[in-house]
C-alpha atoms as a PDB file:
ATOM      1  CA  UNK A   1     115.964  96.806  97.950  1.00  0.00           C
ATOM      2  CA  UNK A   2     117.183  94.180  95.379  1.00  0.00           C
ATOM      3  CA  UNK A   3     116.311  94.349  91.650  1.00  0.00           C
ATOM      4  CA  UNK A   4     114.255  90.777  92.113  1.00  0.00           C
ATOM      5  CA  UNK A   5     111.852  92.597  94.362  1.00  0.00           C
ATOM      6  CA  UNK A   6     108.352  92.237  94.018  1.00  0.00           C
ATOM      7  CA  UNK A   7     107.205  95.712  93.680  1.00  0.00           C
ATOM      8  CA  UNK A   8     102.778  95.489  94.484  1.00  0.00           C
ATOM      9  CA  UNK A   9     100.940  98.625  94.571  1.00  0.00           C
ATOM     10  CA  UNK A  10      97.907  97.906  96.576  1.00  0.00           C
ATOM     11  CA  UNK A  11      94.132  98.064  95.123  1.00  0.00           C
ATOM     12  CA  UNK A  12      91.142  99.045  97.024  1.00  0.00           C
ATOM     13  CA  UNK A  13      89.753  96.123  99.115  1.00  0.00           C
ATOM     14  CA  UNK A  14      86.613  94.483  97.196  1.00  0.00           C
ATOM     15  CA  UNK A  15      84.693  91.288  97.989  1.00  0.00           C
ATOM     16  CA  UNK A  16      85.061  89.764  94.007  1.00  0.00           C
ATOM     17  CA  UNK A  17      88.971  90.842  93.759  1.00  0.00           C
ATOM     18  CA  UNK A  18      89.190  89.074  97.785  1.00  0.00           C
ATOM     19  CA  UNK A  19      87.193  86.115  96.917  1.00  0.00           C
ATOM     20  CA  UNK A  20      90.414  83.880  96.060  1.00  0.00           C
ATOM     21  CA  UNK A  21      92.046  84.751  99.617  1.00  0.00           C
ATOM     22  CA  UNK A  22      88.830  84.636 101.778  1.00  0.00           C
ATOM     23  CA  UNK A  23      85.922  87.048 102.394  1.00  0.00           C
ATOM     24  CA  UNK A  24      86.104  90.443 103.291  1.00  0.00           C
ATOM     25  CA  UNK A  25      83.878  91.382 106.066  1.00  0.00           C
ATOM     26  CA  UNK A  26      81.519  94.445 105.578  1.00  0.00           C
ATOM     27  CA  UNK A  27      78.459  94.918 106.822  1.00  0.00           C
ATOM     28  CA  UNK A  28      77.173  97.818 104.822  1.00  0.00           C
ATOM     29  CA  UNK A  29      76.120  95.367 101.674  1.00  0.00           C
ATOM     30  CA  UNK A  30      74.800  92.176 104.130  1.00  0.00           C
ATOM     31  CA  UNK A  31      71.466  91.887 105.135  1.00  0.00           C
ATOM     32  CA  UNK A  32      70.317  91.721 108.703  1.00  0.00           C
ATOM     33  CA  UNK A  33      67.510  90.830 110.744  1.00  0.00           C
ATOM     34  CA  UNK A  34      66.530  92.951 114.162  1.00  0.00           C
ATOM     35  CA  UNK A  35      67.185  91.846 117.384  1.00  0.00           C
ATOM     36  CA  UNK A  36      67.032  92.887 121.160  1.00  0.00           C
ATOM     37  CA  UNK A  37      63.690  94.275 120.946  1.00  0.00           C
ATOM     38  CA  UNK A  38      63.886  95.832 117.609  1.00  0.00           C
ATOM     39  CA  UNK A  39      67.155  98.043 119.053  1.00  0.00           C
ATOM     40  CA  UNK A  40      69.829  95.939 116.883  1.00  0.00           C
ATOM     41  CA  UNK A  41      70.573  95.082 113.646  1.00  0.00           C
ATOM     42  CA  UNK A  42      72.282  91.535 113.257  1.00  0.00           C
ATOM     43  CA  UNK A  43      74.350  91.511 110.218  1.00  0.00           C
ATOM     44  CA  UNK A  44      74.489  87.580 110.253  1.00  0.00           C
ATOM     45  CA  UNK A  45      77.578  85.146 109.334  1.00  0.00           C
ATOM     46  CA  UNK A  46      79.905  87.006 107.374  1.00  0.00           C
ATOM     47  CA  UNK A  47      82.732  84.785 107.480  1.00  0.00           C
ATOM     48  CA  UNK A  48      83.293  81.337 107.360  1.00  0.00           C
ATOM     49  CA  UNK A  49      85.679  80.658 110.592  1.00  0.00           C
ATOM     50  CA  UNK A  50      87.648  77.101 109.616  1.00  0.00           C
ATOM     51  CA  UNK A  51      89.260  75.245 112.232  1.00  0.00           C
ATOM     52  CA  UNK A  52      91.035  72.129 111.591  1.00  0.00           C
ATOM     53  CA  UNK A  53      92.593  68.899 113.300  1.00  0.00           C
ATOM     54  CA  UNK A  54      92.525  67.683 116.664  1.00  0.00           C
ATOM     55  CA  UNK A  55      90.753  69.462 119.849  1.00  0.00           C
ATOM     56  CA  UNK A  56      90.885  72.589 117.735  1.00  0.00           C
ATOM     57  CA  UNK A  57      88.588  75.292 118.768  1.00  0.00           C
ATOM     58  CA  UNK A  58      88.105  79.527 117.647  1.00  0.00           C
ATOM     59  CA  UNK A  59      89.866  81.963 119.492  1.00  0.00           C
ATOM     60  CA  UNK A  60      88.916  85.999 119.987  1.00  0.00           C
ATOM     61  CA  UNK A  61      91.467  88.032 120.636  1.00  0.00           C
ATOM     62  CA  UNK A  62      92.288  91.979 120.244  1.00  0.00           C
ATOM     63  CA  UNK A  63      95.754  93.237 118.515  1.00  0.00           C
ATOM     64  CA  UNK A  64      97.147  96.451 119.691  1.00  0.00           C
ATOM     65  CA  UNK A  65      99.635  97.319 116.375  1.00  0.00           C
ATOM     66  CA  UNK A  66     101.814 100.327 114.829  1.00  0.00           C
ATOM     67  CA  UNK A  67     101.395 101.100 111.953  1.00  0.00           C
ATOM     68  CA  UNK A  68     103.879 100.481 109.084  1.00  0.00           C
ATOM     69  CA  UNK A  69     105.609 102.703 106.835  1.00  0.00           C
ATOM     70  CA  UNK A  70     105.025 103.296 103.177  1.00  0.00           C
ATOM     71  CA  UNK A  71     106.294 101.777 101.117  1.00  0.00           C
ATOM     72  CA  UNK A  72     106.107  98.849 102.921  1.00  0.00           C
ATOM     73  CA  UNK A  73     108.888  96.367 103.093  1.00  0.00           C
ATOM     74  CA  UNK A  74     108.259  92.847 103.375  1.00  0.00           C
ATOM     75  CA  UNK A  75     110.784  89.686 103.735  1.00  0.00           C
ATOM     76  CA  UNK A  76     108.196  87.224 104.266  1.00  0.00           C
ATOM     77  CA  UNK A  77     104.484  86.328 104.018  1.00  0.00           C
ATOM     78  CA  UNK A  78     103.294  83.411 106.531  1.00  0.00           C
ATOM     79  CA  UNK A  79     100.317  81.104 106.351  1.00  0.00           C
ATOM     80  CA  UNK A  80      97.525  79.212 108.605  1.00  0.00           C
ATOM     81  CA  UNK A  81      97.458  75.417 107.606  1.00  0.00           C
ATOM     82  CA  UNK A  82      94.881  74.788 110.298  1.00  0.00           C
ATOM     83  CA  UNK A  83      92.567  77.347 110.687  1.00  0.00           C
ATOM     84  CA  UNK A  84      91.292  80.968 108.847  1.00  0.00           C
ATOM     85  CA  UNK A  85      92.264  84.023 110.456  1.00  0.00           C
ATOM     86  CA  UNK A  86      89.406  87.034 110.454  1.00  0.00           C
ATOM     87  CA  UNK A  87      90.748  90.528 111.067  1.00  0.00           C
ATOM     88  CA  UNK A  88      88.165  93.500 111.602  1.00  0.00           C
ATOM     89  CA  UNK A  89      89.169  96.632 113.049  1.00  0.00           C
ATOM     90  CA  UNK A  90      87.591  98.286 115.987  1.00  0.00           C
ATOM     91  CA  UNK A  91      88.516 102.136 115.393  1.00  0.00           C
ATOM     92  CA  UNK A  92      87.802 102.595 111.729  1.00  0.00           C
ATOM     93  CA  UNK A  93      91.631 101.625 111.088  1.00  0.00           C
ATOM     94  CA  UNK A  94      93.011 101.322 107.102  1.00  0.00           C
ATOM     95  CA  UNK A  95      95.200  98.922 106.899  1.00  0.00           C
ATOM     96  CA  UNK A  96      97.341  97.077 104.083  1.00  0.00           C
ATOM     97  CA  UNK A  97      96.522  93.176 103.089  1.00  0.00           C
ATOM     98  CA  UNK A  98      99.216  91.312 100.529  1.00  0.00           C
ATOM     99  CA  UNK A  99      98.315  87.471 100.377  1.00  0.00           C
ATOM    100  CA  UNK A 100      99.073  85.034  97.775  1.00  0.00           C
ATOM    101  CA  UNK A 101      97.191  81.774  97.198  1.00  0.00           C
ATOM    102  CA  UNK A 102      97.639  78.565  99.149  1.00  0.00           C
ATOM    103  CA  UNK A 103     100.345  76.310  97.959  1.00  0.00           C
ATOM    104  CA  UNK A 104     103.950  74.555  98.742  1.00  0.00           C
ATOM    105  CA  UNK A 105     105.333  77.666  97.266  1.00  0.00           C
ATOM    106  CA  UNK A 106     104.457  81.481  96.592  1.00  0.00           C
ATOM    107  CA  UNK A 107     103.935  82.421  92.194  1.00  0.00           C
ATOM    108  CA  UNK A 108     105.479  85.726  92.616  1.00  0.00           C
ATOM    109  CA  UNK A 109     102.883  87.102  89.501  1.00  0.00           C
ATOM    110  CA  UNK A 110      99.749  85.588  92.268  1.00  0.00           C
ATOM    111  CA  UNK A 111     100.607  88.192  94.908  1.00  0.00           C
ATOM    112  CA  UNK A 112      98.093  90.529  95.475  1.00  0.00           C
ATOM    113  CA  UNK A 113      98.214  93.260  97.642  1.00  0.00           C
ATOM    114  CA  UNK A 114      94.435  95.279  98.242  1.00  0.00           C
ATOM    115  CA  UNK A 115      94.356  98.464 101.282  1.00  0.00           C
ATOM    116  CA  UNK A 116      91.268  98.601 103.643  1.00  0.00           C
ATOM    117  CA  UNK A 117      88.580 101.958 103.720  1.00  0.00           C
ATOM    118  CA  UNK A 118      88.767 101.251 107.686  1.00  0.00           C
ATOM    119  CA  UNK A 119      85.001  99.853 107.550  1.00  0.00           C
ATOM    120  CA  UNK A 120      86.445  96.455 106.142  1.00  0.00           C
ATOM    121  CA  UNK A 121      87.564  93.531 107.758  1.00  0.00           C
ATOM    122  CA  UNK A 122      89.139  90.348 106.230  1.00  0.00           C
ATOM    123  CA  UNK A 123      88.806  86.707 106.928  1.00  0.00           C
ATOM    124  CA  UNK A 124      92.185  84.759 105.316  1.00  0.00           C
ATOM    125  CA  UNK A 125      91.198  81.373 104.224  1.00  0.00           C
ATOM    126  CA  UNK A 126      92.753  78.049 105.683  1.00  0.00           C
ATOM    127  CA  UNK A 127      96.645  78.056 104.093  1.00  0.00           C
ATOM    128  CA  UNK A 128      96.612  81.509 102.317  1.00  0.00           C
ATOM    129  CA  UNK A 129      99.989  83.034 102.278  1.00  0.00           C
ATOM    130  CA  UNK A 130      99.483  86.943 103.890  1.00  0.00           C
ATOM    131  CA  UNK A 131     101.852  89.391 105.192  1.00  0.00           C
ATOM    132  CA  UNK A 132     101.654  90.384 108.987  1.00  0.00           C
ATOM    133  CA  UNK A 133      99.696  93.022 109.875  1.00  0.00           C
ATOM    134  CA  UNK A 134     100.528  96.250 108.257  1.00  0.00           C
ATOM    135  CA  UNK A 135      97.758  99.096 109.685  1.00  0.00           C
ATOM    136  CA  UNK A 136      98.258 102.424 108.433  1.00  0.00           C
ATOM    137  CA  UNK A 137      98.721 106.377 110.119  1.00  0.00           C
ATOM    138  CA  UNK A 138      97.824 105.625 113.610  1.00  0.00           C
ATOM    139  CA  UNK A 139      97.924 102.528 116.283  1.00  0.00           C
ATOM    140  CA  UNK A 140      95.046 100.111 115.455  1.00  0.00           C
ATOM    141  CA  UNK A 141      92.723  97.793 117.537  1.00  0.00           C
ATOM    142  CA  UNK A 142      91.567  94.598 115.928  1.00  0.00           C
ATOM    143  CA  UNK A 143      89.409  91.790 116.752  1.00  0.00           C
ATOM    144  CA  UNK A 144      90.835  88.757 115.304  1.00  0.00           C
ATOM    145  CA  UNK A 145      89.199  85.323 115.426  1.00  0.00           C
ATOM    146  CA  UNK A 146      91.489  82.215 114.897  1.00  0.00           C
ATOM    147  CA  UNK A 147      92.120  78.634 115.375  1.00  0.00           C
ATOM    148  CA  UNK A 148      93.821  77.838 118.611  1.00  0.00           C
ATOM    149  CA  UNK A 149      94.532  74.354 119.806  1.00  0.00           C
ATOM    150  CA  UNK A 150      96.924  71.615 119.020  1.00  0.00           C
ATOM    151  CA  UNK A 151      99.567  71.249 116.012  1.00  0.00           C
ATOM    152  CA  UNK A 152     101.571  73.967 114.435  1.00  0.00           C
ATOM    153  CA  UNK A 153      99.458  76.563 113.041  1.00  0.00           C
ATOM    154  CA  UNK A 154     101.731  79.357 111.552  1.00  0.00           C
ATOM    155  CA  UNK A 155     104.599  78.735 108.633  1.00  0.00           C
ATOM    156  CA  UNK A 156     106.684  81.643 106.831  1.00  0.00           C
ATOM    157  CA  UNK A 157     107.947  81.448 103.522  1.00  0.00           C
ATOM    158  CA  UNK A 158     110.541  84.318 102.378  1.00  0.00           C
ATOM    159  CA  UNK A 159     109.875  86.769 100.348  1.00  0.00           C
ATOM    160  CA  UNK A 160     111.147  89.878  99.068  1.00  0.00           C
ATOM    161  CA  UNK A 161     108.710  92.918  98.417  1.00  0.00           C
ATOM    162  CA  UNK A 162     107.811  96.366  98.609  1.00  0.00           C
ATOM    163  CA  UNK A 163     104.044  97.487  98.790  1.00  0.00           C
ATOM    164  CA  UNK A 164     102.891 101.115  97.608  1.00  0.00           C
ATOM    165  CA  UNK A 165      99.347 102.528  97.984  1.00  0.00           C
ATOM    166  CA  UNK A 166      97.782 103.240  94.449  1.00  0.00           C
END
């Protein structure tokens, strides 16, 4: 690795130190009201899903991923111009977030880098820079919700960084 690299050692994942990138998705501090009879609890809009320009529309997906290695390596972060991108894991999977704001071009001292208990989910804003994702110990499941539709939706922008759990 060069000397220029960004060295980030990742923070615990919190709503407040999030709030710049997007929300994190937990349930465990939301409210809910009961549904199906009184059998389940509906922990109600927890992210704000933000699709933009023509015949755009959400899309639900799963991703099957392998986890990285620590520390973790990066030589780019990419970003949404059209549409959020929600991430919430489906086995209790940690996984590793870096993002920067939105912008023409990454501030190198705005990179942020936060690691998941495995309960939390994240929701990326419209245009925030993020690395790919970067799941931890074991193969992980996620729902994602996205923007599909027409126009270019994904841009890189190189970087070069190495992410350490604190």
């Amino acid at each position: 690795m060069s000397e220029s690299a960004l060295q980030l050692i990742a923070e615990p994942l919190t709503a407040e130190a999030f709030a710049d990138f997007g929300e994190v998705i937990d349930h465990r501090d939301s409210d809910y009201f009961m549904i199906n009879g009184g059998r389940t609890r509906r922990y109600h809009d927890l992210a704000q899903v933000e699709t933009l320009g023509q015949e755009a529309r959400p899309l639900i997906s799963i991703f099957i991923t392998q986890p990285v290695q620590i520390p973790l390596q990066l030589s780019f972060l990419e970003r949404h111009p059209l549409g959020s991108q929600a991430f919430m894991p489906l086995q209790g999977e940690r996984f590793v977030i870096v993002v920067a704001p939105a912008g023409d071009v990454i501030d190198p001292a705005q990179v942020r880098a936060f690691v998941t208990d495995g309960n939390q989910g994240i929701n990326y804003r419209v245009g925030t820079w993020h690395a790919i994702q970067s799941v931890l110990n074991s193969e992980g499941r996620f729902l994602v919700v996205d923007r599909g539709g027409e126009g270019h939706n994904c841009e890189e922008y190189p970087i070069n960084l190495q992410v350490t759990l604190g």
